[in-house]
N, C-alpha and C. Protein backbone atom coordinates (compact mmCIF):
# COMPACT_ATOMS: atom_id res chain seq x y z
N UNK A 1 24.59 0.65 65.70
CA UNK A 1 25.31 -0.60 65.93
C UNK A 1 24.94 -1.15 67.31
N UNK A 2 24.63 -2.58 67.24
CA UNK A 2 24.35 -2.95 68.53
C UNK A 2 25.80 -3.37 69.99
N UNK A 3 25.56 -2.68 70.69
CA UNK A 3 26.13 -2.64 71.81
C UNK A 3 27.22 -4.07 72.04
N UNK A 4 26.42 -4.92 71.63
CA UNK A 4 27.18 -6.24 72.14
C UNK A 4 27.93 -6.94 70.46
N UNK A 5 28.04 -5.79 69.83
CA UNK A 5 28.78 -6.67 68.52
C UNK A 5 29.98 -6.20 68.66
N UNK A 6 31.39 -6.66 67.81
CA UNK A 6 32.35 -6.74 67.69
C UNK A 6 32.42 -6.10 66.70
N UNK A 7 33.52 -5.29 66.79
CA UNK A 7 34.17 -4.36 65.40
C UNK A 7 35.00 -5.50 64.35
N UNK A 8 35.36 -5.98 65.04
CA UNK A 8 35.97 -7.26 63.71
C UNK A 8 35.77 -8.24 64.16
N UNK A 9 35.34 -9.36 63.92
CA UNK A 9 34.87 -10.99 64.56
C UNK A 9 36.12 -11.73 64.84
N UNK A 10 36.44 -12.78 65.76
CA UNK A 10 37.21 -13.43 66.14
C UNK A 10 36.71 -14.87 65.42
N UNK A 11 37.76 -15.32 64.73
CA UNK A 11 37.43 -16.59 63.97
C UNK A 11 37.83 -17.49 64.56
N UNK A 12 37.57 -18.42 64.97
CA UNK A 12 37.71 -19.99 65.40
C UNK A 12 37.80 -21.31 65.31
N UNK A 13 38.43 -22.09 65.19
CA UNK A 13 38.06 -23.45 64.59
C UNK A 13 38.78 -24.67 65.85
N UNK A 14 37.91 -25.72 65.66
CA UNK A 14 38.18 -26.74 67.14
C UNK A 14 39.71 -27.73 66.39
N UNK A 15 40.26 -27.18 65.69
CA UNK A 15 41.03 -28.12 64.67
C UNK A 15 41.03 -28.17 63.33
N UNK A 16 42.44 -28.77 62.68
CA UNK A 16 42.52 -29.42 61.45
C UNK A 16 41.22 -30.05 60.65
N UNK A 17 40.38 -29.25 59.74
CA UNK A 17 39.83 -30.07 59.11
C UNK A 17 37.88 -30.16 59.87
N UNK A 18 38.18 -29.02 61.20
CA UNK A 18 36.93 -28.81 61.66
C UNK A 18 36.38 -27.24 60.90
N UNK A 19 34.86 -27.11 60.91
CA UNK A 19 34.75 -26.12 60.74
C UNK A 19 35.35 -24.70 61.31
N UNK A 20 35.16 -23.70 60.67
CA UNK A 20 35.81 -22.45 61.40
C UNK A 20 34.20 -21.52 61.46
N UNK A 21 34.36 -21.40 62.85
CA UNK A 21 33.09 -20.29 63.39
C UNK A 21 33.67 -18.81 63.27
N UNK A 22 32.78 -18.38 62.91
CA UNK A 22 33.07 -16.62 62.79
C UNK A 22 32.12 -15.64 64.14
N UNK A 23 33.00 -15.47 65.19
CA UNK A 23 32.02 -15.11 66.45
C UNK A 23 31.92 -13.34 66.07
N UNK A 24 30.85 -12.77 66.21
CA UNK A 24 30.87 -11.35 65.58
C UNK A 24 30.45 -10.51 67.00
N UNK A 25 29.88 -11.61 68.19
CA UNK A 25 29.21 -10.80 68.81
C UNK A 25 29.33 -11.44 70.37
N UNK A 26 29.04 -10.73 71.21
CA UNK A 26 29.47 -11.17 73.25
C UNK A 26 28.44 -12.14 73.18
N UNK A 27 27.31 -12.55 72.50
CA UNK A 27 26.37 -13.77 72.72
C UNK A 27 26.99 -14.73 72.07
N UNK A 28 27.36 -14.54 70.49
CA UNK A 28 27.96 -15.76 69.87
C UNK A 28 29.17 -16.64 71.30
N UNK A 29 29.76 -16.11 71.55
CA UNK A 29 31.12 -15.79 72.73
C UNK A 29 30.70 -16.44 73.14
N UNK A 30 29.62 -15.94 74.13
CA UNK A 30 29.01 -16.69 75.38
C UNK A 30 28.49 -18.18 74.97
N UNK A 31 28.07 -18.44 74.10
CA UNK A 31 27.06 -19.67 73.47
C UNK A 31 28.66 -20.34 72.97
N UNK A 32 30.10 -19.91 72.28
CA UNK A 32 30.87 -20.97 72.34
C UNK A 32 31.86 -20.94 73.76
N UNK A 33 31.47 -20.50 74.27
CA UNK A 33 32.47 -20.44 75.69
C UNK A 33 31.33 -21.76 76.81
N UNK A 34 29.83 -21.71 76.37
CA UNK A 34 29.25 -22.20 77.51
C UNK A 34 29.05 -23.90 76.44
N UNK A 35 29.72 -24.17 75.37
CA UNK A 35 29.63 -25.25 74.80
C UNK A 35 31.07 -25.93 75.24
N UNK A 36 32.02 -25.09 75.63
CA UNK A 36 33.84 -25.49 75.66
C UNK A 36 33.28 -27.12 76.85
N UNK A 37 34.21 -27.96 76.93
CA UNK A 37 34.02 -28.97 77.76
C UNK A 37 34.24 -28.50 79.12
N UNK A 38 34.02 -29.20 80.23
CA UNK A 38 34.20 -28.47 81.87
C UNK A 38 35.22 -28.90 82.08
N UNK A 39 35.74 -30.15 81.70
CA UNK A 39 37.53 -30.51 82.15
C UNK A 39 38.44 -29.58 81.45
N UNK A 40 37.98 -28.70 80.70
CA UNK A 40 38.98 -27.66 79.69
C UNK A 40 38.78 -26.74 80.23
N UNK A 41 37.73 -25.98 81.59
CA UNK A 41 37.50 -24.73 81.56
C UNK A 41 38.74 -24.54 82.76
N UNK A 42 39.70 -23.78 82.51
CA UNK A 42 40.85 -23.50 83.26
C UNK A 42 40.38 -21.40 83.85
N UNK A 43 41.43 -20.93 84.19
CA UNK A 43 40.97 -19.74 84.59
C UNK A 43 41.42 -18.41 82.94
N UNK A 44 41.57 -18.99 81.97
CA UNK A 44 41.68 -18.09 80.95
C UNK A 44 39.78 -18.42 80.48
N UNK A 45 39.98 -19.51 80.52
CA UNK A 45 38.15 -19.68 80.09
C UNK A 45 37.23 -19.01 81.11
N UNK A 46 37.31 -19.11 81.94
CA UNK A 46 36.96 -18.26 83.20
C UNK A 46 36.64 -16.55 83.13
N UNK A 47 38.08 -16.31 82.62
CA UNK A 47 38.42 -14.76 82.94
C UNK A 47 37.29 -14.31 81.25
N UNK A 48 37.59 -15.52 80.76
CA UNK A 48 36.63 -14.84 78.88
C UNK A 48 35.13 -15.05 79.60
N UNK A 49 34.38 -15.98 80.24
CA UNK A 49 33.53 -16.28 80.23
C UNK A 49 32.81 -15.00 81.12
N UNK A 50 33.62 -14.76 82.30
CA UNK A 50 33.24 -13.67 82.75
C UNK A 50 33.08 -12.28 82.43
N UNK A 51 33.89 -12.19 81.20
CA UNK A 51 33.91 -10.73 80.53
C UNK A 51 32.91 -10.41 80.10
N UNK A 52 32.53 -11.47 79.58
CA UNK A 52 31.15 -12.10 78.10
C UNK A 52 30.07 -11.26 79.14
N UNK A 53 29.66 -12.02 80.11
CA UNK A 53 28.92 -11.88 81.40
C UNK A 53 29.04 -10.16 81.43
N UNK A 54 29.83 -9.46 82.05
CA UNK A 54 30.00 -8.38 82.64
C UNK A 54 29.54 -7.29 81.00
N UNK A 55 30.15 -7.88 80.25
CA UNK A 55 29.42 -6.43 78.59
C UNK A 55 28.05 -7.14 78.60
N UNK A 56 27.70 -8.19 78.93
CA UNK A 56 26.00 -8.69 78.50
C UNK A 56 25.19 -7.65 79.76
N UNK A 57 26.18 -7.39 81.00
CA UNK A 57 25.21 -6.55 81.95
C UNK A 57 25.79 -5.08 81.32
N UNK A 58 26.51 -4.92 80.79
CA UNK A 58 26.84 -3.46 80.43
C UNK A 58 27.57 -2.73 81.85
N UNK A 59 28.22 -3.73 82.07
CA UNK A 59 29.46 -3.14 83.33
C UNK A 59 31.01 -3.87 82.07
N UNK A 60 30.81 -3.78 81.05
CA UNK A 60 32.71 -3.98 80.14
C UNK A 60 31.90 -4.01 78.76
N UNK A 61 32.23 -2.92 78.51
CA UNK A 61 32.50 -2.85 76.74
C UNK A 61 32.81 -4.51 75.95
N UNK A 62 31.72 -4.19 74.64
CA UNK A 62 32.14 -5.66 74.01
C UNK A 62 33.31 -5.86 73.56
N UNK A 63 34.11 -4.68 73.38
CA UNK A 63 35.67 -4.71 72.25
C UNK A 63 36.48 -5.52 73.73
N UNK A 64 36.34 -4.95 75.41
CA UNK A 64 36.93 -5.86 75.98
C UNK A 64 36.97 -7.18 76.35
N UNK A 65 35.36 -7.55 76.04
CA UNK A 65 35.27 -9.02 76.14
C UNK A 65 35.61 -9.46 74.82
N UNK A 66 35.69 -9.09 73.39
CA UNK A 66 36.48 -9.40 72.82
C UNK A 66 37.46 -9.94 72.31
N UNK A 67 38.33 -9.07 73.28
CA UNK A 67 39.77 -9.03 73.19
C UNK A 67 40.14 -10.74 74.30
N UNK A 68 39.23 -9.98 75.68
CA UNK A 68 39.33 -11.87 76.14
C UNK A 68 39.11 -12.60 75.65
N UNK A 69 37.82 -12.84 74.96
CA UNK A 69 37.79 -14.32 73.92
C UNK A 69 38.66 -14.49 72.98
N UNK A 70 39.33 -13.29 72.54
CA UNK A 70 40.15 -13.51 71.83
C UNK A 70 41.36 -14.37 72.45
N UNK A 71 41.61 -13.75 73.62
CA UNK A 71 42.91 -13.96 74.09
C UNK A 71 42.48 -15.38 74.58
N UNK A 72 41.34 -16.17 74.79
CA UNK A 72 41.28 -17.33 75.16
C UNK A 72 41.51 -18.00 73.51
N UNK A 73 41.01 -17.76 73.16
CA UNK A 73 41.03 -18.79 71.58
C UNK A 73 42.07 -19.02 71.35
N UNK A 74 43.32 -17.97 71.35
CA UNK A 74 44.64 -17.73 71.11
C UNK A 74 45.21 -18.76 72.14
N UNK A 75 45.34 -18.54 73.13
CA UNK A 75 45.90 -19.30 74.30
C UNK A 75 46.07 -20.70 73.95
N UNK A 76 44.26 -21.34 74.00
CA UNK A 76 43.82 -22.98 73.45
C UNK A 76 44.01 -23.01 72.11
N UNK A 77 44.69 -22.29 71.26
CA UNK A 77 44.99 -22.75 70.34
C UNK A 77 44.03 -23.41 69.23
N UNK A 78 42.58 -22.45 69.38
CA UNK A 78 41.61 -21.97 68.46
C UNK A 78 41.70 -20.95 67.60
N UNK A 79 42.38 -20.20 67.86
CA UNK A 79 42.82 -19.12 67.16
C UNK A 79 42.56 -18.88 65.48
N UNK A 80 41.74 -18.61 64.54
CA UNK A 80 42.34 -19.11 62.83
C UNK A 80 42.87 -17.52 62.43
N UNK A 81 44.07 -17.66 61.90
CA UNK A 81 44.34 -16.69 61.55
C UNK A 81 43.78 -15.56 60.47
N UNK A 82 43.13 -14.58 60.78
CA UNK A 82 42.56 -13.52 59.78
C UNK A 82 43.05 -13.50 58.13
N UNK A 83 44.42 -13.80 58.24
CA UNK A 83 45.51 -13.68 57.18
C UNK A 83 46.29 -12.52 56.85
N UNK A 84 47.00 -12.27 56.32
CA UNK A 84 48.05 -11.22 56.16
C UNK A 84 47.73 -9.87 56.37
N UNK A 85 48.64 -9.03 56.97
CA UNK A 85 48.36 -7.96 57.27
C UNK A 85 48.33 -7.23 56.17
N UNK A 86 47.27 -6.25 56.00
CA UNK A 86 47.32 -5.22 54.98
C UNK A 86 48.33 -4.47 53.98
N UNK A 87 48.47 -4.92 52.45
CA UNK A 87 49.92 -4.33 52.18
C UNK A 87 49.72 -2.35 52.66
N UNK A 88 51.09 -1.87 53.14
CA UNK A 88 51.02 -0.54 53.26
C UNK A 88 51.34 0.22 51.42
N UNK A 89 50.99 0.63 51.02
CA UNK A 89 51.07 1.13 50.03
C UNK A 89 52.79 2.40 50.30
N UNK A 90 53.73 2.20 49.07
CA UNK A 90 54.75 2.98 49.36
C UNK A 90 54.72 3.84 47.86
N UNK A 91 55.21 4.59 47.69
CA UNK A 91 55.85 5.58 46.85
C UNK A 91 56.53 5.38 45.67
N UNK A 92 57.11 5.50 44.61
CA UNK A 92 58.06 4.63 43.93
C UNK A 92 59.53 5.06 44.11
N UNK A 93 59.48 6.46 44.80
CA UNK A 93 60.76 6.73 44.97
C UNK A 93 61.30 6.08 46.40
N UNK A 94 60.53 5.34 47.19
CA UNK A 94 60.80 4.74 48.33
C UNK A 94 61.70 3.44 47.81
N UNK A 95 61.25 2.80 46.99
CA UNK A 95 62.22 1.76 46.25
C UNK A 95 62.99 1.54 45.62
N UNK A 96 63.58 2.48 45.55
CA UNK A 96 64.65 2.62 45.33
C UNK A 96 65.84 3.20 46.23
N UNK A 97 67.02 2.41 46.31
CA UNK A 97 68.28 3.41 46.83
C UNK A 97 68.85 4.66 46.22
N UNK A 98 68.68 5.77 47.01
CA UNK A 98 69.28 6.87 46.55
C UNK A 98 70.87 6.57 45.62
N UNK A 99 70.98 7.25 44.77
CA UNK A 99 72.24 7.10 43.71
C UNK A 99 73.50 8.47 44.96
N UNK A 100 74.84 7.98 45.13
CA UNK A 100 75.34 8.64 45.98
C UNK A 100 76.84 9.42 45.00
């Protein structure tokens, strides 16, 4: 597995009705972090852009730059949601209330 990919991709979209990007990897990241506009780059874009930077030199793991782009997408409200969490599988005697 290459060094700079993501264990699960962070999905993205600029809006309602815009496409949704699927970033899998600290370059995809970097290439939509260095497209974001410069009047938008605040210090959460900053702190992602620099992470991107620091796993591309191999001084931060990609799962942590990751997690920053993640946490920037989330923030600006790029975020697309994965969708529902995994059903947990239960028992059949779990569904029921014990008879007392």
């Amino acid at each position: 597995m290459d060094r700079l990919q993501f264990f699960s991709p962070v999905r993205v979209s600029l809006g309602r009705g815009q496409p949704v990007h699927t970033i899998e990897n600290v370059t995809d990241a970097l290439v939509f972090l260095r497209e974001w506009p410069i009047g938008r780059r605040g210090p959460v874009y900053r702190c992602a852009l620099n992470c991107c930077a620091a796993a591309m030199a191999a001084q931060m793991s990609a799962e942590e730059a990751r997690k920053s782009f993640a946490g920037f997408a989330r923030i600006t409200g790029l975020l697309v949601d994965s969708g529902p969490a995994p059903m947990v599988a239960t028992t059949r005697s779990t569904l029921h209330r014990p008879t007392t």
